[in-house]
PDB file of N, CA and C in Angstrom:
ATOM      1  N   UNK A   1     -33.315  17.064 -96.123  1.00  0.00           N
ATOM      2  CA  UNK A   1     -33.025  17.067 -94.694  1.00  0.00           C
ATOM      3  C   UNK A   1     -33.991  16.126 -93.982  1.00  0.00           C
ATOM      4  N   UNK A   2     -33.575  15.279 -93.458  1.00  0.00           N
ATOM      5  CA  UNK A   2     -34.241  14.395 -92.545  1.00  0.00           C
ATOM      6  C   UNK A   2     -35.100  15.056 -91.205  1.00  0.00           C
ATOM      7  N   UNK A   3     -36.469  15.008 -91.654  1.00  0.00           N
ATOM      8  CA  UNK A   3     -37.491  15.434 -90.780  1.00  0.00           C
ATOM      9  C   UNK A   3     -37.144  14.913 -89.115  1.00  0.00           C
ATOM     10  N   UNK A   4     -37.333  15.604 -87.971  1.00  0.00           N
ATOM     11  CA  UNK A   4     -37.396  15.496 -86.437  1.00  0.00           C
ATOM     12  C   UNK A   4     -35.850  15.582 -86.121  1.00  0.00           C
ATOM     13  N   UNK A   5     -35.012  16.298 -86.369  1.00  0.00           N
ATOM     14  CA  UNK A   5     -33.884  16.185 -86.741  1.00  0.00           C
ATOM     15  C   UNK A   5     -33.979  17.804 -85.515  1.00  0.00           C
ATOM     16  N   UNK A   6     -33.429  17.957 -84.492  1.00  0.00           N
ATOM     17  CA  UNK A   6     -33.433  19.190 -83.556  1.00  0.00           C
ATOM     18  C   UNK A   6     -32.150  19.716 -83.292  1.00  0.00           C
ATOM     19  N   UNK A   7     -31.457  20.863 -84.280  1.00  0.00           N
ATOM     20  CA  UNK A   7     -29.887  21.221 -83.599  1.00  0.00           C
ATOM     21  C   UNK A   7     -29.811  21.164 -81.941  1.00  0.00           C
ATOM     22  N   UNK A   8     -28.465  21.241 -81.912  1.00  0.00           N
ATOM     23  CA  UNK A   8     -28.493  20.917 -80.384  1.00  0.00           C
ATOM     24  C   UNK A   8     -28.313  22.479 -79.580  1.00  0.00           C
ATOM     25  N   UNK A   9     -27.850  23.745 -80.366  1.00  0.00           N
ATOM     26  CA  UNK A   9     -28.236  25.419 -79.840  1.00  0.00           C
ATOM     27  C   UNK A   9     -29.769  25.215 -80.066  1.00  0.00           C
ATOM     28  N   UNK A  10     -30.589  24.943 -80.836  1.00  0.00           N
ATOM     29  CA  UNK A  10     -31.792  25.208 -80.597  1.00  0.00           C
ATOM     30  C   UNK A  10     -32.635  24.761 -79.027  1.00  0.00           C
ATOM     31  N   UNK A  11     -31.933  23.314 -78.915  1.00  0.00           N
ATOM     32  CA  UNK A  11     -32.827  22.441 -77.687  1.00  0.00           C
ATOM     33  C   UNK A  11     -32.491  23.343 -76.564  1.00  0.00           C
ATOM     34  N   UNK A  12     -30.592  23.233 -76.453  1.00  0.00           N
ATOM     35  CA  UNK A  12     -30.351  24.583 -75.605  1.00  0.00           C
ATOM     36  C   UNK A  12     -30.835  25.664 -75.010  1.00  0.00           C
ATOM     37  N   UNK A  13     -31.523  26.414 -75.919  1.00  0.00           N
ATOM     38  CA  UNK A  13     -32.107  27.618 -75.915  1.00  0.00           C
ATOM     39  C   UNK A  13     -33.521  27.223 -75.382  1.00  0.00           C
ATOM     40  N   UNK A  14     -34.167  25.957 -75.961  1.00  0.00           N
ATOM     41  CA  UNK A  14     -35.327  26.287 -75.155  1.00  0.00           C
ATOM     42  C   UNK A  14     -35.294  25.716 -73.574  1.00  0.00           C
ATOM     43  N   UNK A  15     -34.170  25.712 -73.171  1.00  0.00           N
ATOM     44  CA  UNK A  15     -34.093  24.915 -71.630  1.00  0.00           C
ATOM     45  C   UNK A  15     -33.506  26.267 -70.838  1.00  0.00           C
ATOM     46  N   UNK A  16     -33.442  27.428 -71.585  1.00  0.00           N
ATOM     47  CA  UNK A  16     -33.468  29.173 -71.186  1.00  0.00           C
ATOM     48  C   UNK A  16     -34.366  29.199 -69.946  1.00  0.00           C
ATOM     49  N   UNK A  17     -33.840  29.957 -68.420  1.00  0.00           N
ATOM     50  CA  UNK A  17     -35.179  29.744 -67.514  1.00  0.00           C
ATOM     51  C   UNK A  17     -35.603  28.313 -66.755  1.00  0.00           C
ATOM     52  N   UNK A  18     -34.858  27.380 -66.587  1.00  0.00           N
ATOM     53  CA  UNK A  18     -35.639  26.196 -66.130  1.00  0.00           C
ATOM     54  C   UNK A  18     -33.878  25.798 -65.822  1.00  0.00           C
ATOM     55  N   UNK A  19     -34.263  24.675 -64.928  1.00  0.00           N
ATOM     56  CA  UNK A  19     -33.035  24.353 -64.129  1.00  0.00           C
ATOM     57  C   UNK A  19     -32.661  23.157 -65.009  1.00  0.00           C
ATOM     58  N   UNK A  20     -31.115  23.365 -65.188  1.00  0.00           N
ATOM     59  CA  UNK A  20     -30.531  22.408 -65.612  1.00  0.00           C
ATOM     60  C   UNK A  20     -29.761  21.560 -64.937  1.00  0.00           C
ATOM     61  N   UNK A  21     -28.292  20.773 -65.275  1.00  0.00           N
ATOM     62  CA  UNK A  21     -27.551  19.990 -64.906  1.00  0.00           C
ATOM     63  C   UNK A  21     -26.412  19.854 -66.020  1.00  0.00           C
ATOM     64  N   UNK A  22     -25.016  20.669 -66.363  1.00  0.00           N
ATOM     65  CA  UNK A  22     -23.880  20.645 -67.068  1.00  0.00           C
ATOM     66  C   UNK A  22     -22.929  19.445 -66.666  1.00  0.00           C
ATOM     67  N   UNK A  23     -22.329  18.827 -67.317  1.00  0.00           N
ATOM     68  CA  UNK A  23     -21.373  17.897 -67.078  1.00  0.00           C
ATOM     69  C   UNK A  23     -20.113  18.568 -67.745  1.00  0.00           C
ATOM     70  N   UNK A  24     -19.274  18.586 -67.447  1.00  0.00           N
ATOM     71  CA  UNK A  24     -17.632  19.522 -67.734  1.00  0.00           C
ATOM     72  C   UNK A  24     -16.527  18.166 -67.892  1.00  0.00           C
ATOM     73  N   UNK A  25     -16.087  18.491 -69.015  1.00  0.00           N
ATOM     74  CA  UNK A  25     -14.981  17.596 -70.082  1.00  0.00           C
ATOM     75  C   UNK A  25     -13.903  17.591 -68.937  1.00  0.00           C
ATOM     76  N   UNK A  26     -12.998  16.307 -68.740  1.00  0.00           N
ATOM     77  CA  UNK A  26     -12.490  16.084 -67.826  1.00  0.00           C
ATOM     78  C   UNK A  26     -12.294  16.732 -66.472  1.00  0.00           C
ATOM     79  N   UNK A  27     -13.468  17.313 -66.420  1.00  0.00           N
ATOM     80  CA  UNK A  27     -13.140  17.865 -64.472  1.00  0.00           C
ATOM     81  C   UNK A  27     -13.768  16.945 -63.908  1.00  0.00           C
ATOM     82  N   UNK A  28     -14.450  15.938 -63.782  1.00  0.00           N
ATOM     83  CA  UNK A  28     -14.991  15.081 -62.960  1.00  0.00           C
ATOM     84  C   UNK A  28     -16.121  15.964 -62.189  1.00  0.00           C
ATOM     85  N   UNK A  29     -16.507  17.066 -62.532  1.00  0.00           N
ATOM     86  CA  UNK A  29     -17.913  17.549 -61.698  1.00  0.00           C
ATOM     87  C   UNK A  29     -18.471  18.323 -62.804  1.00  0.00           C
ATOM     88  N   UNK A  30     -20.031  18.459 -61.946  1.00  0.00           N
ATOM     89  CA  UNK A  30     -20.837  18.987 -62.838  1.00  0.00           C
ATOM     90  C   UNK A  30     -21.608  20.088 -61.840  1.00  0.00           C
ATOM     91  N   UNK A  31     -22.688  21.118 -62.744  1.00  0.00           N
ATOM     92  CA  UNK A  31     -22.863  22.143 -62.106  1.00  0.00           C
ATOM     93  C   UNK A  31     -24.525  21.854 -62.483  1.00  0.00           C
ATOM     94  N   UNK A  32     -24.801  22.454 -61.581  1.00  0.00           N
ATOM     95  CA  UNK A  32     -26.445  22.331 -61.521  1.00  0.00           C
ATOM     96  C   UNK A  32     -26.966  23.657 -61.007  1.00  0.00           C
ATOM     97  N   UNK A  33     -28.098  24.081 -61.765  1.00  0.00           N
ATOM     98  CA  UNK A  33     -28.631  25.797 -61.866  1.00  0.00           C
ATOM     99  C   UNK A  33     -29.788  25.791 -62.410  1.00  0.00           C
ATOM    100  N   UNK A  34     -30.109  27.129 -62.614  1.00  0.00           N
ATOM    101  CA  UNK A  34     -30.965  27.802 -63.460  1.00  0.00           C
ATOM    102  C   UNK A  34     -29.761  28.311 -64.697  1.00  0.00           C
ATOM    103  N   UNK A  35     -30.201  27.851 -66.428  1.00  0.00           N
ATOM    104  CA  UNK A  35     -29.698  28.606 -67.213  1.00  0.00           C
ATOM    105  C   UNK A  35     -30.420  30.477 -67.362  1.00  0.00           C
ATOM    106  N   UNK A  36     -29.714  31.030 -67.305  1.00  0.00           N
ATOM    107  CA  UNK A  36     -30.033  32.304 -67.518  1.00  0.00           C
ATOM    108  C   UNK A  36     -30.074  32.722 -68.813  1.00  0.00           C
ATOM    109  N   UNK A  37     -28.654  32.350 -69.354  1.00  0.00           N
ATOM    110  CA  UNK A  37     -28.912  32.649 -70.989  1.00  0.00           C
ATOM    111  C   UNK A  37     -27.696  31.875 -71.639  1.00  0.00           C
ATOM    112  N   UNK A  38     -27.605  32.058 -72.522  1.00  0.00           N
ATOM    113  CA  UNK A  38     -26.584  31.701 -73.572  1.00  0.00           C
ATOM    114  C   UNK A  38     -26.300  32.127 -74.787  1.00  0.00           C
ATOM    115  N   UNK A  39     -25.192  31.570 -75.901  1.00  0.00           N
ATOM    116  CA  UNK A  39     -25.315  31.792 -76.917  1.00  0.00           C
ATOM    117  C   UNK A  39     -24.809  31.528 -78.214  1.00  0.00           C
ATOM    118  N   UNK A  40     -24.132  31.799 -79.069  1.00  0.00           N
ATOM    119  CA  UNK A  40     -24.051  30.795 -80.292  1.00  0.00           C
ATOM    120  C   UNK A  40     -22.959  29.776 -80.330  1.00  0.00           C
ATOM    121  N   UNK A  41     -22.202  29.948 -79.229  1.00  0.00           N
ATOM    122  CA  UNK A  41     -21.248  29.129 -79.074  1.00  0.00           C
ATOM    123  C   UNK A  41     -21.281  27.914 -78.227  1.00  0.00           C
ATOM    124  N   UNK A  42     -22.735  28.640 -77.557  1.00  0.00           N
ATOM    125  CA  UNK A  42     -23.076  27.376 -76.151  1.00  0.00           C
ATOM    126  C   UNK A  42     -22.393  27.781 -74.701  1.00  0.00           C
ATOM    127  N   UNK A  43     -21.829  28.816 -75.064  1.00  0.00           N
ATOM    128  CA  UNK A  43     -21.542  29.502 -73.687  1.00  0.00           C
ATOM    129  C   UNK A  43     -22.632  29.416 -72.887  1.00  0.00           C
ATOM    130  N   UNK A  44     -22.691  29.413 -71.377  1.00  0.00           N
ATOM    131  CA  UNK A  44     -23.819  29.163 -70.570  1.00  0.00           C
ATOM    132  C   UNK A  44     -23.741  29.901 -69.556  1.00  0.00           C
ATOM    133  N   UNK A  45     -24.711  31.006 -69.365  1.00  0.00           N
ATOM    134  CA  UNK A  45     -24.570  31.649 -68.106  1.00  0.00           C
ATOM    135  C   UNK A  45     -25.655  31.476 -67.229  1.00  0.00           C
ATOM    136  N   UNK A  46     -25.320  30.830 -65.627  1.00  0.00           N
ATOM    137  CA  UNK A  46     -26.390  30.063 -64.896  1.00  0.00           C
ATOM    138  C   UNK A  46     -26.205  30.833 -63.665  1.00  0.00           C
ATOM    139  N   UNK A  47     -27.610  30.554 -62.888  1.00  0.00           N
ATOM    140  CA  UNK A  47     -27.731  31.609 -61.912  1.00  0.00           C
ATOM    141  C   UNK A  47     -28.244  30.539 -60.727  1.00  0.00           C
ATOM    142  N   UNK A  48     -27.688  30.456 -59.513  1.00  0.00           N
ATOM    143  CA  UNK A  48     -27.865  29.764 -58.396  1.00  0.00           C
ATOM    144  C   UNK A  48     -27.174  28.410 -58.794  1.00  0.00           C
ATOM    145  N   UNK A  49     -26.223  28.194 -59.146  1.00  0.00           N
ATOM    146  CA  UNK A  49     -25.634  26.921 -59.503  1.00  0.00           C
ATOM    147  C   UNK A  49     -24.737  26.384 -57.876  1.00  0.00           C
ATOM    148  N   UNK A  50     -24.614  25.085 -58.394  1.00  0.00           N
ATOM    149  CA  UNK A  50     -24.135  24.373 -57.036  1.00  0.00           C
ATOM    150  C   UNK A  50     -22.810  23.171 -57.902  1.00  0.00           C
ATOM    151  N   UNK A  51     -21.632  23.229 -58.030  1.00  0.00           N
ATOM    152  CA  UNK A  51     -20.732  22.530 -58.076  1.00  0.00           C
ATOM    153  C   UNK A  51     -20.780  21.442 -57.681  1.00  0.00           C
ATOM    154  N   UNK A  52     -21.349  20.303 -58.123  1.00  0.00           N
ATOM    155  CA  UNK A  52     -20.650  18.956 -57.719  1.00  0.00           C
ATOM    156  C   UNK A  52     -19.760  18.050 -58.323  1.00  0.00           C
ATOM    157  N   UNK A  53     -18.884  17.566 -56.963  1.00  0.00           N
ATOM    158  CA  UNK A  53     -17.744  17.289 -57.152  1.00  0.00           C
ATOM    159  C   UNK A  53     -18.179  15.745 -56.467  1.00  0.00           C
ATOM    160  N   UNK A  54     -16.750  15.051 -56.412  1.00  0.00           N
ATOM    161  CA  UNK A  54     -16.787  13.768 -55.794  1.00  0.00           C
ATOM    162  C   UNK A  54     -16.368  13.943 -54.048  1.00  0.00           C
ATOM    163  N   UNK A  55     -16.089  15.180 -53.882  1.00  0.00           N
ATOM    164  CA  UNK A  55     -15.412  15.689 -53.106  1.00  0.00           C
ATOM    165  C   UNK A  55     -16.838  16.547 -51.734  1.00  0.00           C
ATOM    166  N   UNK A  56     -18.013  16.662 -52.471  1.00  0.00           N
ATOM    167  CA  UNK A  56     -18.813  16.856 -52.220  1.00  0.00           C
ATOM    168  C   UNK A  56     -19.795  18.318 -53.150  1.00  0.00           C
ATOM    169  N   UNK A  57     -20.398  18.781 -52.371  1.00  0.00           N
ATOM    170  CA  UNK A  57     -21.444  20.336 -52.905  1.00  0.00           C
ATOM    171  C   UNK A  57     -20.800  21.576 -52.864  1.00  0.00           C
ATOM    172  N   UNK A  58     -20.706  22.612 -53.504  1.00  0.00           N
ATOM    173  CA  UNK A  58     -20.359  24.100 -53.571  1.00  0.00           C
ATOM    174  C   UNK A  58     -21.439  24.939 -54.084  1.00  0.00           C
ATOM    175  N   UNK A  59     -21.815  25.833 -53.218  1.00  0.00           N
ATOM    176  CA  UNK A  59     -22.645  26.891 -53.766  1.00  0.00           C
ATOM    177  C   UNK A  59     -22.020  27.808 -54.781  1.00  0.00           C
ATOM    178  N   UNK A  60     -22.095  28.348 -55.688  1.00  0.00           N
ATOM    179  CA  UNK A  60     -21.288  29.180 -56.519  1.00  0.00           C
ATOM    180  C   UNK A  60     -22.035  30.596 -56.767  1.00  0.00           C
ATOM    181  N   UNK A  61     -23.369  30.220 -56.783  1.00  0.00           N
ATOM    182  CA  UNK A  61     -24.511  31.654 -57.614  1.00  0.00           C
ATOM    183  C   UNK A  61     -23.873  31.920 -58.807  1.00  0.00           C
ATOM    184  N   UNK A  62     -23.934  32.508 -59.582  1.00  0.00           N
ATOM    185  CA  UNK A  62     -23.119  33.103 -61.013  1.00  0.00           C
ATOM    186  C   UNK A  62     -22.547  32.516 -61.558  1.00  0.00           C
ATOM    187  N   UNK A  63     -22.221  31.657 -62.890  1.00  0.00           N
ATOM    188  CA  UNK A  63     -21.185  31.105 -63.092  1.00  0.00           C
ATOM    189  C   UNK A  63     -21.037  31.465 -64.788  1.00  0.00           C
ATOM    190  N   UNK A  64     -20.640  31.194 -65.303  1.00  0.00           N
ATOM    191  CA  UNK A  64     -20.540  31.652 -66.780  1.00  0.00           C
ATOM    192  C   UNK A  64     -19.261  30.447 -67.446  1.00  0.00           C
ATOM    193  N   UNK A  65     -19.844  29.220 -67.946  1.00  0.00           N
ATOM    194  CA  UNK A  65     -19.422  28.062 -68.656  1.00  0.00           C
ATOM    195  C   UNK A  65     -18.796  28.088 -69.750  1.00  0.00           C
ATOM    196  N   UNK A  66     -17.932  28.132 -69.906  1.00  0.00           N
ATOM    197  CA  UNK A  66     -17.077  27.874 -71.985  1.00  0.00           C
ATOM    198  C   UNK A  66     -18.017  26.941 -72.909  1.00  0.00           C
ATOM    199  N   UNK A  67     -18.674  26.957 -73.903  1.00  0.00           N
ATOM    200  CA  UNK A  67     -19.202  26.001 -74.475  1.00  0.00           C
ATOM    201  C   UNK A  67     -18.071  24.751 -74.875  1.00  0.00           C
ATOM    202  N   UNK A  68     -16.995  25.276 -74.948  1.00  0.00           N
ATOM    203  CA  UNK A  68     -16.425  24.316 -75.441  1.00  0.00           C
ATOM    204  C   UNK A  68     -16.063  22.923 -74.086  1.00  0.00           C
ATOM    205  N   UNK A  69     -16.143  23.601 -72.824  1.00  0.00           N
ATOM    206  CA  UNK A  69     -15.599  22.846 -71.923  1.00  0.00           C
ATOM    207  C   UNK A  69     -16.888  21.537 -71.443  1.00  0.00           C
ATOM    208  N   UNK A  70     -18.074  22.057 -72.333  1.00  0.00           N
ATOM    209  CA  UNK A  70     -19.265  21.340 -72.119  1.00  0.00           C
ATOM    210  C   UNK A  70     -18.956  19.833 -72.545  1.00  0.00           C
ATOM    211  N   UNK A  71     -19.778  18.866 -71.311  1.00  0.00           N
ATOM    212  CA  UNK A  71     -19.586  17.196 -72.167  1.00  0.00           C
ATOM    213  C   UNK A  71     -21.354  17.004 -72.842  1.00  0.00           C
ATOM    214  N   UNK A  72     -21.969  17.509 -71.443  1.00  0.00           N
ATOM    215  CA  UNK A  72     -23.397  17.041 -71.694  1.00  0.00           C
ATOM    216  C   UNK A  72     -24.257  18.154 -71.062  1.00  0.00           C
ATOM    217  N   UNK A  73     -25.499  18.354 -71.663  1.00  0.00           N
ATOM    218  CA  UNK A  73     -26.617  19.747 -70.622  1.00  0.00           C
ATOM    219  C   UNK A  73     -27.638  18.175 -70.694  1.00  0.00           C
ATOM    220  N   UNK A  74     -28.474  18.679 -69.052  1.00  0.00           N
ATOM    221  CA  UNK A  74     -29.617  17.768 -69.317  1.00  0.00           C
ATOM    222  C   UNK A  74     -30.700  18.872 -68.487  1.00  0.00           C
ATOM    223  N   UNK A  75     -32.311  18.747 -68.854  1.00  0.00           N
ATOM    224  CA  UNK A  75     -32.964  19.535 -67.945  1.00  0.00           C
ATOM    225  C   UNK A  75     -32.749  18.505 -66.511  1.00  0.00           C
ATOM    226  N   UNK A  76     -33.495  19.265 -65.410  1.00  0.00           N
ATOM    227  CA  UNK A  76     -33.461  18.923 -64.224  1.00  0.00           C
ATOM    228  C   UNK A  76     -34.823  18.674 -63.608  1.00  0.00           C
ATOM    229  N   UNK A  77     -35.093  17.581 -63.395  1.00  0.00           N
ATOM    230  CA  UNK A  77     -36.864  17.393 -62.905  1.00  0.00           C
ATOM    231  C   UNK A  77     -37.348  18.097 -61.740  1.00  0.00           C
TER     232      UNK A  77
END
């Protein structure tokens, strides 16, 4: 196995607690939060999230993500 090699549920998991940024497979918006938790599928459940669209901002609070509908997670500075 090729050494520095990081699954991508592991990186996931440690971005648990700290604000992220989801990008969603053809919806053209992305959601930005705190991850709360997740799990082996990459399901994502985020807390204070905000919908953006091209259309503009949505507050949501709660949201609970399909892993599968995921394009990209990035942390949030």
């Amino acid at each position: 196995m090729v050494s520095g090699i990081v699954l991508p549920i592991k990186k996931v998991n440690s971005l648990v607690d700290q604000n992220i940024s989801v990008e969603i497979k053809d919806e053209g918006c992305k959601f930005e939060g705190r991850l709360a938790a997740m799990d082996e599928y990459l399901n994502l459940h985020m807390e204070n999230t905000v919908e953006i669209t091209a259309n503009g901002r949505r507050e949501l609070g709660d949201v609970v993500i399909r892993g599968n509908n995921i394009l990209s997670i990035a942390p949030l500075n």
